[in-house]
C-alpha atoms as a PDB file:
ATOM      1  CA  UNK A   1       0.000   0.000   0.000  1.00  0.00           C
ATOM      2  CA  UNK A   2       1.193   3.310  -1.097  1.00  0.00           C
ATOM      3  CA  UNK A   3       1.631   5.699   2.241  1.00  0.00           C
ATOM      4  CA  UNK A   4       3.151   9.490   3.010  1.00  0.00           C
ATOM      5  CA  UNK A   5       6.561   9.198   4.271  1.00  0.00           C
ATOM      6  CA  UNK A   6       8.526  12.027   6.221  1.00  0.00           C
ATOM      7  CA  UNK A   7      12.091  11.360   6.075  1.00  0.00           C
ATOM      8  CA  UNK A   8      14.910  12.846   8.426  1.00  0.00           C
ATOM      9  CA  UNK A   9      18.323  12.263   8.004  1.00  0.00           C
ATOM     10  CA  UNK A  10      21.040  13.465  10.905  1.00  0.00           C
ATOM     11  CA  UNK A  11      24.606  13.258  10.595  1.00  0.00           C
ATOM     12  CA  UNK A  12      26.141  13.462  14.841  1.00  0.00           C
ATOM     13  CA  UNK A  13      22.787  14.919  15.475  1.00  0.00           C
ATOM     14  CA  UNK A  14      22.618  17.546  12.981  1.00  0.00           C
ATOM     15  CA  UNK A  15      19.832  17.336  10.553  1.00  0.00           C
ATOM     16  CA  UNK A  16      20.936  17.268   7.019  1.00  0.00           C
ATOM     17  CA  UNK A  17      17.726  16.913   5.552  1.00  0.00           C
ATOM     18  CA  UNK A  18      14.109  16.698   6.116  1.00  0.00           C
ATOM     19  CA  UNK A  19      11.697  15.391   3.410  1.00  0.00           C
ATOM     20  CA  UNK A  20       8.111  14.168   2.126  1.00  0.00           C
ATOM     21  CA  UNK A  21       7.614  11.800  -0.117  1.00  0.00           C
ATOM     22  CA  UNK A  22       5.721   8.475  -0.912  1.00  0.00           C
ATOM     23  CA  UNK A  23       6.394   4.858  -0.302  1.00  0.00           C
ATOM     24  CA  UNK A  24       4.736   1.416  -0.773  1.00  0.00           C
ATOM     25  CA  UNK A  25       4.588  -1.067   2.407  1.00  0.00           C
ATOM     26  CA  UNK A  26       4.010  -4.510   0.368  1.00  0.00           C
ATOM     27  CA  UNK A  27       5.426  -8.220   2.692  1.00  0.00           C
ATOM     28  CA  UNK A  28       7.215  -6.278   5.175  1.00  0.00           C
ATOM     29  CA  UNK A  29       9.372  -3.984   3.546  1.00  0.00           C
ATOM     30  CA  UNK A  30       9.089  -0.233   2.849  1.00  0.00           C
ATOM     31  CA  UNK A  31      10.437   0.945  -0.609  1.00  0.00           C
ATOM     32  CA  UNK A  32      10.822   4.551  -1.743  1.00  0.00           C
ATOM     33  CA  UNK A  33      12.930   6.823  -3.946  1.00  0.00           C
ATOM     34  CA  UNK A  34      15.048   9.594  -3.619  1.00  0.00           C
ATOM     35  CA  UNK A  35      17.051  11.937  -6.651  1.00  0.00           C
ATOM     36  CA  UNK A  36      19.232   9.371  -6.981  1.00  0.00           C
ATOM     37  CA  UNK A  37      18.741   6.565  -4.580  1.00  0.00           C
ATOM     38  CA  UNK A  38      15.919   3.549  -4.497  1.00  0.00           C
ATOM     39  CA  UNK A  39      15.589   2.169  -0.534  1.00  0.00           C
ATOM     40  CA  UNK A  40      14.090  -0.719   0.823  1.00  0.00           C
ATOM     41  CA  UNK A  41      13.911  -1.850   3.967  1.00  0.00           C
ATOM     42  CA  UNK A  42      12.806  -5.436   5.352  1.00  0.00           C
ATOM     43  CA  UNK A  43      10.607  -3.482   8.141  1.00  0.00           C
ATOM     44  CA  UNK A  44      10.655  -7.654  10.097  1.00  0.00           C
ATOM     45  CA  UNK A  45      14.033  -8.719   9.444  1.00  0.00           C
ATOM     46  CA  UNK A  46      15.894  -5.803   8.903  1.00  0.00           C
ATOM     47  CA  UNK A  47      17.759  -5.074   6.197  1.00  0.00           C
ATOM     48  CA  UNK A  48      18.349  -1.961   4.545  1.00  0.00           C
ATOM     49  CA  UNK A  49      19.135  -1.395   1.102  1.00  0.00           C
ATOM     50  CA  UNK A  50      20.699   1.991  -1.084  1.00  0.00           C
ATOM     51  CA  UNK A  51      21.190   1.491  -4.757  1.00  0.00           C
ATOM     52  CA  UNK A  52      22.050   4.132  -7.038  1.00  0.00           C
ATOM     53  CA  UNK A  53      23.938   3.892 -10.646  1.00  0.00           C
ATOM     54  CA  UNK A  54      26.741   3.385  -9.222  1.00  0.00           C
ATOM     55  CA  UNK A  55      26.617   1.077  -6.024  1.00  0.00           C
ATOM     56  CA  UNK A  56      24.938  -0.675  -3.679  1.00  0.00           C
ATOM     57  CA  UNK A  57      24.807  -0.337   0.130  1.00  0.00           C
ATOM     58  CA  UNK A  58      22.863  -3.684   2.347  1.00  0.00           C
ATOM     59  CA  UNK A  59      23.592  -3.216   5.669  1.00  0.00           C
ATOM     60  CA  UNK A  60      22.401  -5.802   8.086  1.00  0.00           C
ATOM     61  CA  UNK A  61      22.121  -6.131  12.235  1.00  0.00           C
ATOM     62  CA  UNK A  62      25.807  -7.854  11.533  1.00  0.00           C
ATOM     63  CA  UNK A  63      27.453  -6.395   8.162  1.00  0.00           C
ATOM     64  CA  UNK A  64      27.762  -3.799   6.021  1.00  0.00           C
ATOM     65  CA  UNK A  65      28.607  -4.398   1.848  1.00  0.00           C
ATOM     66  CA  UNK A  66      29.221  -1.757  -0.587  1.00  0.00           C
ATOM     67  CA  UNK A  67      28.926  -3.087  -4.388  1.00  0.00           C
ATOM     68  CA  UNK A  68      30.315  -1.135  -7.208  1.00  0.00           C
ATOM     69  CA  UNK A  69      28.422  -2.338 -10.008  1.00  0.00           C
ATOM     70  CA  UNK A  70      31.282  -0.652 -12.540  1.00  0.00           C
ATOM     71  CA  UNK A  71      33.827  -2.515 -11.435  1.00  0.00           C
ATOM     72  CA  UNK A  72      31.393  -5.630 -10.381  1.00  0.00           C
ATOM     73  CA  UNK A  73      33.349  -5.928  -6.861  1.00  0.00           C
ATOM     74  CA  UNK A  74      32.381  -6.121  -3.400  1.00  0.00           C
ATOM     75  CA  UNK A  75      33.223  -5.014  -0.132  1.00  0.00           C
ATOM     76  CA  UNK A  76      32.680  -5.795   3.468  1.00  0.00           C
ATOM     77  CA  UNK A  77      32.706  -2.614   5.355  1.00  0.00           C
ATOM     78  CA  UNK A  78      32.715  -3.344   9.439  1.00  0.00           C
ATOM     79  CA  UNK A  79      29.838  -1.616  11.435  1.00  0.00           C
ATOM     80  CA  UNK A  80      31.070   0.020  14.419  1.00  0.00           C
ATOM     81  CA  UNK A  81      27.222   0.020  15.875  1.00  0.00           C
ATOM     82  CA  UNK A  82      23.734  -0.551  14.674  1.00  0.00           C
ATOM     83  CA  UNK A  83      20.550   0.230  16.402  1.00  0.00           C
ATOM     84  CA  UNK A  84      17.315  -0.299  14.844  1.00  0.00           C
ATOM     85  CA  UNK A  85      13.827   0.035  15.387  1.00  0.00           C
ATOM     86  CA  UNK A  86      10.335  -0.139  14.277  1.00  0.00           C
ATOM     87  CA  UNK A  87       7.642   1.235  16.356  1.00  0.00           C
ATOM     88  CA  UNK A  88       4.048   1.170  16.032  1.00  0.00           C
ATOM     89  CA  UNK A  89       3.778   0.275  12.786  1.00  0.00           C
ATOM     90  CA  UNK A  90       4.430   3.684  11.736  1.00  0.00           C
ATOM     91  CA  UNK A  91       7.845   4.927  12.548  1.00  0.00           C
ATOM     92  CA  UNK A  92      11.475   3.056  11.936  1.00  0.00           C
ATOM     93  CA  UNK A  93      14.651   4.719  13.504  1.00  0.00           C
ATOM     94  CA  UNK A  94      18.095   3.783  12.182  1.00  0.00           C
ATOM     95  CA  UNK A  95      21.156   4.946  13.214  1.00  0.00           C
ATOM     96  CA  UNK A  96      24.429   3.076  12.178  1.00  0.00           C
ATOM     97  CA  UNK A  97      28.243   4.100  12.282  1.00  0.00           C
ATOM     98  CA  UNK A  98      30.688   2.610   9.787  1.00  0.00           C
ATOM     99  CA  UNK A  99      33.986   2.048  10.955  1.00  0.00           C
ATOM    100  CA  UNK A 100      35.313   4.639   7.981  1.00  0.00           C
ATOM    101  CA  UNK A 101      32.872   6.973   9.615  1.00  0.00           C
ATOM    102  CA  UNK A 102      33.691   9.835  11.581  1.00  0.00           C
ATOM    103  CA  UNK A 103      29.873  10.452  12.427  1.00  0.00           C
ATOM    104  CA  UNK A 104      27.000   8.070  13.140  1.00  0.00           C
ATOM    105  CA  UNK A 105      23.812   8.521  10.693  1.00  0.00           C
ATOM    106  CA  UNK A 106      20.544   8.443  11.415  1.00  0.00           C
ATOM    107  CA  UNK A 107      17.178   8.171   9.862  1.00  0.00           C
ATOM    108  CA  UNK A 108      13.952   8.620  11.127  1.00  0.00           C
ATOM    109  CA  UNK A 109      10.965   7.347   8.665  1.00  0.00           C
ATOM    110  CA  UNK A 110       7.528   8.126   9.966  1.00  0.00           C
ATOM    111  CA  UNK A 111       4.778   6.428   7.747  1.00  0.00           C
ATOM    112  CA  UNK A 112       1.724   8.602   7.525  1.00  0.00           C
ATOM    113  CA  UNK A 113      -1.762   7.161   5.924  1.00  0.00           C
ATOM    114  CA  UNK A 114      -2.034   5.375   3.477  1.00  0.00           C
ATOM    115  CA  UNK A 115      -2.517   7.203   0.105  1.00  0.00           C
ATOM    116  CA  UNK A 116      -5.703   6.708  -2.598  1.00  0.00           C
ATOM    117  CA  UNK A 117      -4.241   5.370  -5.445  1.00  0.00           C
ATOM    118  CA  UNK A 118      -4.726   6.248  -8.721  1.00  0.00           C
END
């Protein structure tokens, strides 16, 4: 089901960005699309996914793998912490640090209704 999204994205707690936009909820995992990114995220198991045209970031509660599709190579990247929730059914909170981080990120999603569609 298609749903309002508000997105928040902090870098050390300093918001970088703050957005609306639409996603789709469909066997436990939220999808939706930036610029230049598509995300999905296994809302149950988590898992959370950035792809772009150049690479791919999965980062699980144990590991963290960039792929860059030019070069068709992977890498592990360590996770120095990962904390994840999902509350209610309407909001998911993710904050990770990579070890080549200087900064944790975090993202706050809260879902809002679900959206008529068209």
């Amino acid at each position: 089901m298609n749903h309002n999204l508000n997105i928040k994205i902090y870098e050390n707690n300093i918001l970088l960005s703050a957005t609306d936009t639409n996603c789709l909820i469909e066997d436990n995992f939220l999808s939706y699309n930036t610029d230049s990114d598509n995300i999905r995220i296994n809302l149950k198991d988590f898992s959370f996914t950035k792809e772009n045209v150049e690479s791919i970031l999965k980062i699980t509660k144990d590991k963290c793998t960039l792929t860059l599709k030019e070069i068709k190579q992977s890498l592990d990247i360590p996770l120095d912490y990962i904390n994840y929730t999902f509350e209610n059914n309407k909001n998911v909170y993710l904050e990770y640090k990579l070890i080549s981080q200087d900064f944790p990120l975090k993202i706050i999603l809260e879902i809002g209704d679900e959206k008529d569609e068209i």
